[in-house]
C-alpha atoms as a PDB file:
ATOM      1  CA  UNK A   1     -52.663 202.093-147.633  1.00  0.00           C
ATOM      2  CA  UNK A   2     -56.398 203.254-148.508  1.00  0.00           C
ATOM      3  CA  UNK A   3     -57.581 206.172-146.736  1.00  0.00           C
ATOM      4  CA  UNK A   4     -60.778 206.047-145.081  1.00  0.00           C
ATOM      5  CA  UNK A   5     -63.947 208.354-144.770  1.00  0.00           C
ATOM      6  CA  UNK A   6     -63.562 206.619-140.405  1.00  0.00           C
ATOM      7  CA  UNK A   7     -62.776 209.926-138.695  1.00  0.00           C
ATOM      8  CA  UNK A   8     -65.103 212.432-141.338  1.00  0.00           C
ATOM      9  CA  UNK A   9     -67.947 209.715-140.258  1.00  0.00           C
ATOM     10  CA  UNK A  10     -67.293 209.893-136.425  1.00  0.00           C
ATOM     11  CA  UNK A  11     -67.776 213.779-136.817  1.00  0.00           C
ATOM     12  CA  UNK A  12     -70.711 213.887-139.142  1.00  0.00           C
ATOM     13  CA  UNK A  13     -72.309 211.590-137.304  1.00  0.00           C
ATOM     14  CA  UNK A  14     -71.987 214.159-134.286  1.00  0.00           C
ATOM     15  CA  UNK A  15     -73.486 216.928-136.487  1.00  0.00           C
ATOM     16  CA  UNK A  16     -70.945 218.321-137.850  1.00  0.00           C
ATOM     17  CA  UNK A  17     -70.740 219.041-141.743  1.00  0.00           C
ATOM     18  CA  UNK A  18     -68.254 220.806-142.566  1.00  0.00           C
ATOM     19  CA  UNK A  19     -65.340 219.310-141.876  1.00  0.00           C
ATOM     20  CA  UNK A  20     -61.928 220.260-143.167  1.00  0.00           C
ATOM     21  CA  UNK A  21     -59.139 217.777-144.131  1.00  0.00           C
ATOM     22  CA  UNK A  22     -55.084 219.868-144.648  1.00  0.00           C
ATOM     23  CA  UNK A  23     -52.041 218.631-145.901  1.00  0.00           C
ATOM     24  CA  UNK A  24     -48.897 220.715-147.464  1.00  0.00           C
ATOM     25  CA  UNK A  25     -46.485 219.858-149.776  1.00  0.00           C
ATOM     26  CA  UNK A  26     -42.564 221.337-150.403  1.00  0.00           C
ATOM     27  CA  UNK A  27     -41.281 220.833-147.000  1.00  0.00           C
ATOM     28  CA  UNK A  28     -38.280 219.234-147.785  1.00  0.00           C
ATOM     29  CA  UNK A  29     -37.167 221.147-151.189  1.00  0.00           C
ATOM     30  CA  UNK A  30     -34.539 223.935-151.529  1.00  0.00           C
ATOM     31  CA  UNK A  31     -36.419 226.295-153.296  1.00  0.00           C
ATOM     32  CA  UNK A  32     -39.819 227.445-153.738  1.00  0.00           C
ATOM     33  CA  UNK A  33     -43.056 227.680-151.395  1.00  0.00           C
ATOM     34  CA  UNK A  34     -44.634 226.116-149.381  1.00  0.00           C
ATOM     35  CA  UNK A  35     -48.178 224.810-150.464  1.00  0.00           C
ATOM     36  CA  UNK A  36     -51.061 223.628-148.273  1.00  0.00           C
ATOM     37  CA  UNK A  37     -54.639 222.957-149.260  1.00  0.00           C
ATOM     38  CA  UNK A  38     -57.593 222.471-146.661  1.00  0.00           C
ATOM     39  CA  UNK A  39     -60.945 220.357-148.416  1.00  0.00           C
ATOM     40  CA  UNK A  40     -63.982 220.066-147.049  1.00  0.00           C
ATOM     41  CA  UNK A  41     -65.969 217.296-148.815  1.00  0.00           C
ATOM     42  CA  UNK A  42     -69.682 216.303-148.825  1.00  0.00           C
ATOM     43  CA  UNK A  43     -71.151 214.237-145.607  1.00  0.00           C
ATOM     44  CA  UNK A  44     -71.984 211.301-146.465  1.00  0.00           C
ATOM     45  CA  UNK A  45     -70.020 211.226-149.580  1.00  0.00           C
ATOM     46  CA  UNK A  46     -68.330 208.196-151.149  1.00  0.00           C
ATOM     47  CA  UNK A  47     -64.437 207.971-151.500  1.00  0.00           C
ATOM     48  CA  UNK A  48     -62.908 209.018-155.115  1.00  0.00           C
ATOM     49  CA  UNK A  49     -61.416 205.666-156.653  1.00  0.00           C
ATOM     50  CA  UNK A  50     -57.701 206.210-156.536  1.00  0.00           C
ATOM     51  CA  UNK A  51     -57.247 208.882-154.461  1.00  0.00           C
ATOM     52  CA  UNK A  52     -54.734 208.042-151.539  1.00  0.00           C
ATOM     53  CA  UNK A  53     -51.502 210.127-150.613  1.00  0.00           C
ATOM     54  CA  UNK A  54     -49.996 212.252-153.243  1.00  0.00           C
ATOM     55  CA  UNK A  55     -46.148 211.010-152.482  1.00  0.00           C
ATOM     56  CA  UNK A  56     -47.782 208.125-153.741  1.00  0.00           C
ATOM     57  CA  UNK A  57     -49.146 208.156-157.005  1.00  0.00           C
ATOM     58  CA  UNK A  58     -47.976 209.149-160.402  1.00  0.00           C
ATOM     59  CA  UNK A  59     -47.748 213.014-161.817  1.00  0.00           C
ATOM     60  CA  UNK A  60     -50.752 211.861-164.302  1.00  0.00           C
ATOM     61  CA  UNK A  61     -52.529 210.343-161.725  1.00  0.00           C
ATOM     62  CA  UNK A  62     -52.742 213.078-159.408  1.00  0.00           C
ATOM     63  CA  UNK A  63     -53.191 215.756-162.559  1.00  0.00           C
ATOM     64  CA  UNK A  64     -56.523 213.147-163.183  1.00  0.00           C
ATOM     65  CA  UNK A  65     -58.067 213.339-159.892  1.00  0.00           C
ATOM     66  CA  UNK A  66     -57.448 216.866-158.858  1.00  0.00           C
ATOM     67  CA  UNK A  67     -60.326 218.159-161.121  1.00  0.00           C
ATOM     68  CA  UNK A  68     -61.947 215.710-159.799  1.00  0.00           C
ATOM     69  CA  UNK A  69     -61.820 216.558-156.220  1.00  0.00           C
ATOM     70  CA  UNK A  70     -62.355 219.726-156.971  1.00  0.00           C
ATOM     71  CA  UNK A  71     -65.843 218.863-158.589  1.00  0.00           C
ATOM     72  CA  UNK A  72     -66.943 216.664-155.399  1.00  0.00           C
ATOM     73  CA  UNK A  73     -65.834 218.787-152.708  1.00  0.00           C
ATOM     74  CA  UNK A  74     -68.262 221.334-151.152  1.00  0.00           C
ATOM     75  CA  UNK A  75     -65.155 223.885-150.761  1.00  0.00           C
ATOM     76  CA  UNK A  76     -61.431 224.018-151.562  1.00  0.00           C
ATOM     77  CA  UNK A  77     -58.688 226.614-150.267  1.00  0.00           C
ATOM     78  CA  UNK A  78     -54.898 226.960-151.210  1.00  0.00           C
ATOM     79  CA  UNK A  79     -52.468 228.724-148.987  1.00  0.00           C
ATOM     80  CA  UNK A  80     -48.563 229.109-149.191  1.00  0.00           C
ATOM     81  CA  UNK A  81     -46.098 230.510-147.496  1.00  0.00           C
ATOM     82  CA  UNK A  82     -43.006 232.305-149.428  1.00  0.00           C
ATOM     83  CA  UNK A  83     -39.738 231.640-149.228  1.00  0.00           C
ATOM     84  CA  UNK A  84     -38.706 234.894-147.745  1.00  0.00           C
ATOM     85  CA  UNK A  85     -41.272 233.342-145.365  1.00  0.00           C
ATOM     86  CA  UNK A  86     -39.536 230.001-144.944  1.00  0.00           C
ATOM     87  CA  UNK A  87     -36.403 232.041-144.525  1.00  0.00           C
ATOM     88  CA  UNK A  88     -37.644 234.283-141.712  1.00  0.00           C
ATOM     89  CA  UNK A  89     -40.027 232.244-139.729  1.00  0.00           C
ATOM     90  CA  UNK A  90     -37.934 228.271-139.981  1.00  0.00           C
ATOM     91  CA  UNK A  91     -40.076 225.938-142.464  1.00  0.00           C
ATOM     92  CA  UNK A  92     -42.268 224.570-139.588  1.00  0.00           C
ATOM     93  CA  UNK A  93     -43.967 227.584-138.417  1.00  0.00           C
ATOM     94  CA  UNK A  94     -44.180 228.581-142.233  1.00  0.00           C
ATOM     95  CA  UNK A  95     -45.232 225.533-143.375  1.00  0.00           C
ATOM     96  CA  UNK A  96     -48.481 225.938-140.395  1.00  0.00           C
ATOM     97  CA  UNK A  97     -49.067 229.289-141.872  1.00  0.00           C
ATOM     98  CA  UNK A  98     -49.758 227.800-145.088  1.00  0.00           C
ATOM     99  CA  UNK A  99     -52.126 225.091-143.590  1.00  0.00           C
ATOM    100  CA  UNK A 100     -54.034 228.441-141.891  1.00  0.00           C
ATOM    101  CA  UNK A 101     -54.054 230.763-144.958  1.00  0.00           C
ATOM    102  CA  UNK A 102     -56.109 227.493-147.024  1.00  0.00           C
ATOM    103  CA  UNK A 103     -58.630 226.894-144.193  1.00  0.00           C
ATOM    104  CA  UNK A 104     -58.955 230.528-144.280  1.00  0.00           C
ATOM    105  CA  UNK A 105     -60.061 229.996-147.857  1.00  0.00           C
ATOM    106  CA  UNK A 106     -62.570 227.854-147.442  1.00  0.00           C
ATOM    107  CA  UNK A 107     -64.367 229.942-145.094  1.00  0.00           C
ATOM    108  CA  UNK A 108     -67.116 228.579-142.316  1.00  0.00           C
ATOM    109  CA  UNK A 109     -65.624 225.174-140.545  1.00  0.00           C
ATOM    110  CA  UNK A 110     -66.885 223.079-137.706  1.00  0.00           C
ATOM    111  CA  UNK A 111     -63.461 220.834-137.190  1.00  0.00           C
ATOM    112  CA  UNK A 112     -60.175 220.281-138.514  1.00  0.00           C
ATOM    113  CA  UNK A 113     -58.445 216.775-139.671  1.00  0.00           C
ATOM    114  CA  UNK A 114     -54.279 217.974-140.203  1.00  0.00           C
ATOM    115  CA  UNK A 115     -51.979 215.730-140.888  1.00  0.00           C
ATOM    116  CA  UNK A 116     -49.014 215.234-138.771  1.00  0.00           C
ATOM    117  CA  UNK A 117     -48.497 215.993-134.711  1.00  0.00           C
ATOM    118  CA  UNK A 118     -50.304 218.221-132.388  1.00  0.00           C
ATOM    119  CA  UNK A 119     -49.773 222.599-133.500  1.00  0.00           C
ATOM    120  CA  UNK A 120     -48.647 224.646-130.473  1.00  0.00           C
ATOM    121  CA  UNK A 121     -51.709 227.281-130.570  1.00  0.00           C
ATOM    122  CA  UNK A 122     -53.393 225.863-133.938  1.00  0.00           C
ATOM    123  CA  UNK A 123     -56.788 225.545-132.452  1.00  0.00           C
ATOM    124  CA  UNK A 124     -56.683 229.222-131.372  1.00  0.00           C
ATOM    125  CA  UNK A 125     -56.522 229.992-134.475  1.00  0.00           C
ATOM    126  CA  UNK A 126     -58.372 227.258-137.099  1.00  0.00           C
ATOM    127  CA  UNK A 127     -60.852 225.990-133.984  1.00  0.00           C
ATOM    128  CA  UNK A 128     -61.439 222.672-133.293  1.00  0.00           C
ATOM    129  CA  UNK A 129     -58.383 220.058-134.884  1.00  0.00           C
ATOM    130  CA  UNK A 130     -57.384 216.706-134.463  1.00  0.00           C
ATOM    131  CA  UNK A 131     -53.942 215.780-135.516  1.00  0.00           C
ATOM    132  CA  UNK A 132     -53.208 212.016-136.933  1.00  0.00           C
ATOM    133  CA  UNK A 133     -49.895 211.048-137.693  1.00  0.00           C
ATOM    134  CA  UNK A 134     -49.515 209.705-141.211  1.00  0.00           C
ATOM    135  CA  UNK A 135     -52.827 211.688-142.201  1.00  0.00           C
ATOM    136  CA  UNK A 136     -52.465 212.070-145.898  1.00  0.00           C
ATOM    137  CA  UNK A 137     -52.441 208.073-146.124  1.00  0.00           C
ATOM    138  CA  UNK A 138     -55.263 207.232-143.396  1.00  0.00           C
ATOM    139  CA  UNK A 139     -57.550 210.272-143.857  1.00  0.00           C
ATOM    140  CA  UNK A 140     -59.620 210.628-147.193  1.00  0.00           C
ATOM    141  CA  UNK A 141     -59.854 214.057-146.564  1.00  0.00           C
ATOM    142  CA  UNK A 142     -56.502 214.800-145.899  1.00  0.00           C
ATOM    143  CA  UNK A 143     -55.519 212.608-149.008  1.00  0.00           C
ATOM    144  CA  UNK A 144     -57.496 214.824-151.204  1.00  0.00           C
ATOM    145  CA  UNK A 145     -55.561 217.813-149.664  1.00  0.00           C
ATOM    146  CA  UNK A 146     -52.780 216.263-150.140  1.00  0.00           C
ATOM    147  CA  UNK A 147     -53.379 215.684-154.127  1.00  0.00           C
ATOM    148  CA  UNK A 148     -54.995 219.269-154.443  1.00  0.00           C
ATOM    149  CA  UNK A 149     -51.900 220.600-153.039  1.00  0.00           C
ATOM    150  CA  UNK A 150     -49.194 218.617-154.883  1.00  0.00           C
ATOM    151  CA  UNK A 151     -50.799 218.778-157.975  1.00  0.00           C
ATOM    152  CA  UNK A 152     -50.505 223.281-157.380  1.00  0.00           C
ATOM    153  CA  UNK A 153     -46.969 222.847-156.280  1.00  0.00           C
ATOM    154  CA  UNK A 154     -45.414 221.167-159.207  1.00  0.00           C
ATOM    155  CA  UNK A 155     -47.252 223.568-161.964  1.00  0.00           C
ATOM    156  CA  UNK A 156     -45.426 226.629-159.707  1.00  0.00           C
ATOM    157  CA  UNK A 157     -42.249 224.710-159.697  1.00  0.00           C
ATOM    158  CA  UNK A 158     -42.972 224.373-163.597  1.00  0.00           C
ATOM    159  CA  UNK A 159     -43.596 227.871-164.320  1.00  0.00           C
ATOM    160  CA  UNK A 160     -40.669 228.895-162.530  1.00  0.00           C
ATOM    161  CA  UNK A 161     -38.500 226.391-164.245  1.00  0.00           C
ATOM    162  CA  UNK A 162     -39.602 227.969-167.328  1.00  0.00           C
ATOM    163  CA  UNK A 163     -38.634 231.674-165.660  1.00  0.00           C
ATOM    164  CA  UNK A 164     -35.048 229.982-164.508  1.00  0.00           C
ATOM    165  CA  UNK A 165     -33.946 227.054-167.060  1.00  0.00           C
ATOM    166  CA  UNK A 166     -31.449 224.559-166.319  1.00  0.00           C
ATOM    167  CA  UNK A 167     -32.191 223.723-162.422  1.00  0.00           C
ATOM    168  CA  UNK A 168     -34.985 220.884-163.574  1.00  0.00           C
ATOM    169  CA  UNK A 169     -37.720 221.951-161.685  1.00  0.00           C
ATOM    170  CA  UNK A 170     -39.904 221.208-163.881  1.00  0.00           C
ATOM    171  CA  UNK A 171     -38.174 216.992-163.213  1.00  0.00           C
ATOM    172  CA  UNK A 172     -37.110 217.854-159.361  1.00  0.00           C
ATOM    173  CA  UNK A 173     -39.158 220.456-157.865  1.00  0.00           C
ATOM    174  CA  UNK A 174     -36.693 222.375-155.970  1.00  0.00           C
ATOM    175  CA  UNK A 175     -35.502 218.982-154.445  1.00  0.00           C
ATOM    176  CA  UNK A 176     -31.889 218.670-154.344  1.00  0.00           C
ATOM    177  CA  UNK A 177     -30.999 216.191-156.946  1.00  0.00           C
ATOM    178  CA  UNK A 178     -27.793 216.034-158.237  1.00  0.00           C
ATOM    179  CA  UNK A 179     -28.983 217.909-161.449  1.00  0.00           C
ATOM    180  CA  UNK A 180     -30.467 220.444-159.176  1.00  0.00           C
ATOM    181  CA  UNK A 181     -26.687 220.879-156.824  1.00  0.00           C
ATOM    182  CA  UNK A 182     -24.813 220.344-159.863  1.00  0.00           C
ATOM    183  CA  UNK A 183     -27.307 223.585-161.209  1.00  0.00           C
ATOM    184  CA  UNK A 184     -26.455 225.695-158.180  1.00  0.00           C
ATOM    185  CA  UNK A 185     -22.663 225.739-158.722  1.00  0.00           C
ATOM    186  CA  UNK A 186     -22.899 226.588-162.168  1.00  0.00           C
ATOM    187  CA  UNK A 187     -25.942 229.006-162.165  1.00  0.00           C
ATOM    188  CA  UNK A 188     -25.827 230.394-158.741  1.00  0.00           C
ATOM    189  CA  UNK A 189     -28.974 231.101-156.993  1.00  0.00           C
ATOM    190  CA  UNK A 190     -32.395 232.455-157.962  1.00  0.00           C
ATOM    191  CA  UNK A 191     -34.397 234.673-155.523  1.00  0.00           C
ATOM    192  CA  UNK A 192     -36.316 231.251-154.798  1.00  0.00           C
ATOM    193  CA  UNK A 193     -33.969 229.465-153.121  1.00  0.00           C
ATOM    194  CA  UNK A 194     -34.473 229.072-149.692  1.00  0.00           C
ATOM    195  CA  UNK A 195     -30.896 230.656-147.832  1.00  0.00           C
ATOM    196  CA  UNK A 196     -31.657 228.966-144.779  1.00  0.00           C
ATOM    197  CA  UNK A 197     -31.750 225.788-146.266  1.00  0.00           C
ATOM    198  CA  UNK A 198     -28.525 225.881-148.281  1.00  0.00           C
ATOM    199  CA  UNK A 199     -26.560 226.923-145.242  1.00  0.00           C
ATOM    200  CA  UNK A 200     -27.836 224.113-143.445  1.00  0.00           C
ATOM    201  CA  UNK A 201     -26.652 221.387-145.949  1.00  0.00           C
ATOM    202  CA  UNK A 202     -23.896 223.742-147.105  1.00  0.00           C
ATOM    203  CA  UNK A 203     -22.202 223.140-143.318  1.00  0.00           C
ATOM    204  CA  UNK A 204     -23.705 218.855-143.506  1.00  0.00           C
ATOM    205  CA  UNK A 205     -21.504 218.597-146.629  1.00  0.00           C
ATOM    206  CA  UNK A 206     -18.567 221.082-145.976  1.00  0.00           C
ATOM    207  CA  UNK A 207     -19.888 222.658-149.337  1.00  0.00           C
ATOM    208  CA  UNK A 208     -17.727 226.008-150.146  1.00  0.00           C
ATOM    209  CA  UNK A 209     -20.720 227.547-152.526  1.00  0.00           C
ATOM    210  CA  UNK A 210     -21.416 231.142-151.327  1.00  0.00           C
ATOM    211  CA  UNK A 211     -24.945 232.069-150.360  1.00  0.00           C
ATOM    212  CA  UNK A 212     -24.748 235.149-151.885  1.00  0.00           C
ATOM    213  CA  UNK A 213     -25.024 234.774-155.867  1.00  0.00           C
ATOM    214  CA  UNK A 214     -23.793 238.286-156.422  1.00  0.00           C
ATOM    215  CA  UNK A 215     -20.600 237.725-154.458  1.00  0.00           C
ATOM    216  CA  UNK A 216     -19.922 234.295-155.866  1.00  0.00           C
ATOM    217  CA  UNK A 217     -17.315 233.927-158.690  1.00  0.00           C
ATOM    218  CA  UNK A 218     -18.087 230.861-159.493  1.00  0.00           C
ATOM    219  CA  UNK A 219     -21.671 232.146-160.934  1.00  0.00           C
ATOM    220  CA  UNK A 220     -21.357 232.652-165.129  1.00  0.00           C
ATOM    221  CA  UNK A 221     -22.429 235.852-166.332  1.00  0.00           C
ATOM    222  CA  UNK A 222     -25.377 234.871-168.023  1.00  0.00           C
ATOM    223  CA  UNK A 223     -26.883 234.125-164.006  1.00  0.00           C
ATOM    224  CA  UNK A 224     -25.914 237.411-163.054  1.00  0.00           C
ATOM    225  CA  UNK A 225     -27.823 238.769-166.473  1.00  0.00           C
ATOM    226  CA  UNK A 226     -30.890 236.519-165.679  1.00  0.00           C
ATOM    227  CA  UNK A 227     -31.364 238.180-162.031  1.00  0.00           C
ATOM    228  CA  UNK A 228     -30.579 241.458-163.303  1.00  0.00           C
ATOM    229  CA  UNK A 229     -33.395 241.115-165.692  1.00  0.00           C
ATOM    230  CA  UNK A 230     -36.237 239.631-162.770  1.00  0.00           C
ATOM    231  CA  UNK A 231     -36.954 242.511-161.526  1.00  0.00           C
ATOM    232  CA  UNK A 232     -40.633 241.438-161.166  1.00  0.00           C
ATOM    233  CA  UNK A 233     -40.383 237.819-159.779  1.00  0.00           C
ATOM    234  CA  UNK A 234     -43.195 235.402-161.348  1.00  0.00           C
ATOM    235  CA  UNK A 235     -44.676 235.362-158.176  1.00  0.00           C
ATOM    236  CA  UNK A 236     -45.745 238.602-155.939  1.00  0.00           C
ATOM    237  CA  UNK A 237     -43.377 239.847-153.694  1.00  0.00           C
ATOM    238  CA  UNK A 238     -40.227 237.138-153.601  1.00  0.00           C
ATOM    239  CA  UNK A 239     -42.180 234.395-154.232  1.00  0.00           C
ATOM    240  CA  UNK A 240     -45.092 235.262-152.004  1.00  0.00           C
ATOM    241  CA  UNK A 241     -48.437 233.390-153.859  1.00  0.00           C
ATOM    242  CA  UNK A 242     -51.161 235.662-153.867  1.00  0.00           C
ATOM    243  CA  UNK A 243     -55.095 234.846-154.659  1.00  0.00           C
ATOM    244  CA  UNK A 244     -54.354 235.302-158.262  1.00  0.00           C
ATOM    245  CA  UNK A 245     -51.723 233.494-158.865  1.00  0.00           C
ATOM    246  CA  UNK A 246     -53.000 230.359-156.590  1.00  0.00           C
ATOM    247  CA  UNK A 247     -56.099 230.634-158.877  1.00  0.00           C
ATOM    248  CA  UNK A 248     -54.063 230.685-161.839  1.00  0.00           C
ATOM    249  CA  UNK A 249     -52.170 227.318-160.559  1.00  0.00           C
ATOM    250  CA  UNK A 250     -55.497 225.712-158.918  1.00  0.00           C
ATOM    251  CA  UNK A 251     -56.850 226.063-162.807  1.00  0.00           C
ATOM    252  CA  UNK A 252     -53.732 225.335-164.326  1.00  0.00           C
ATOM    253  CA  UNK A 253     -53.592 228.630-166.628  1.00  0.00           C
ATOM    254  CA  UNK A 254     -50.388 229.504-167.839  1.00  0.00           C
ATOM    255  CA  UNK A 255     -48.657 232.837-167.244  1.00  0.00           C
END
């Protein structure tokens, strides 16, 4: 499916300019944030060749077209939401304050294009929205989002891959392959695992792993050396992305 420019025209034709299109990415993985980005691109403006939802294209393909998103759009804003986030607030309402913290970012709005279902209290708090199911493939601005946002996600999940070798999430980002389970019972966890999460499937798959990598016996040595040693996580406060390291990611600038 191509997305279309249909509901950015219906708006601008109204007057409005600028016009937001969100989308997040890392719902469904076990560790790590999760990353929204809100776009606002020019009225009027023709649709990038290739550009369609991220789950959708290639690694290279999205790495191609971010930049060049970036260059078309009038404004651009990341947001994220921690896991110590995730953890306290259940990944849907932190997954909505991500979507807030980017359209933050990009300042002045008129309207809001989100993909997904209607927010209990979004417009309160972003203005104006209209939710469309399946966004990120029928919305070009949501699309672009969507890309901006994947394409910030996987160089985290790369950096902290490099912080916390042999979990491949630098291959799986935070998903739970079988590498990535198979990981967990030999490493333990990392501060960036999501708890809630892994009690969840723990109980779907009668999985005896403790929670708690300090109390489990099962975790070698060398884990328990590696968290001894983080004492200043990669990212601010237990994962929490700050406007420095977003910028960092956006630009892809390596720590």
């Amino acid at each position: 499916m191509i997305p279309t420019l249909r509901h950015e025209r219906r708006l601008w034709n109204d007057g409005l300019v600028r016009v937001v299109g969100v989308d997040e990415v890392g719902v469904a993985p076990t560790c790590g944030a999760v990353v929204a980005a809100a776009v606002i691109m020019r009225p009027g403006c023709h649709r990038i060749p290739g550009v369609r939802d991220s789950k959708t294209m290639s690694a290279a393909q999205r790495e191609r077209l971010a930049p060049v998103i970036r260059k078309r759009a009038l404004a651009i804003g990341v947001g994220a939401a921690s896991v110590r986030e995730i953890d306290q607030l259940n990944i849907y309402h932190a997954t909505h304050l991500a979507m807030r913290r980017a359209i933050a970012r990009v300042g002045d709005h008129e309207h809001v294009l989100v993909d997904g279902n209607r927010i209990a209290g979004f417009e309160a708090q972003v203005g104006p929205y209209s939710a469309i199911v399946d966004g990120d493939a029928k919305v070009y601005s949501i699309a672009c989002a969507s890309v901006v946002a994947k394409v910030v996600r996987d160089r985290m999940m790369e950096r902290l891959a490099a912080r916390y070798p042999g979990y491949g999430w630098e291959r799986n980002q935070g998903y739970a392959t079988l590498e990535h389970r198979q990981a967990i019972r030999r490493l333990g966890l990392t501060p960036f695992h999501r708890r809630s999460f892994l009690a969840l499937q723990r109980t779907l798959a009668g999985d005896q792993l403790s929670l708690d990598l300090l109390a489990d016996p099962a975790a070698s040595s060398e884990a328990h050396d590696l968290l001894a040693r983080e004492l200043v996580p990669v990212m601010v406060d237990d994962a929490m992305l700050d406007a420095d390291d977003l910028e960092s990611l956006e630009l892809g600038v390596h720590a």
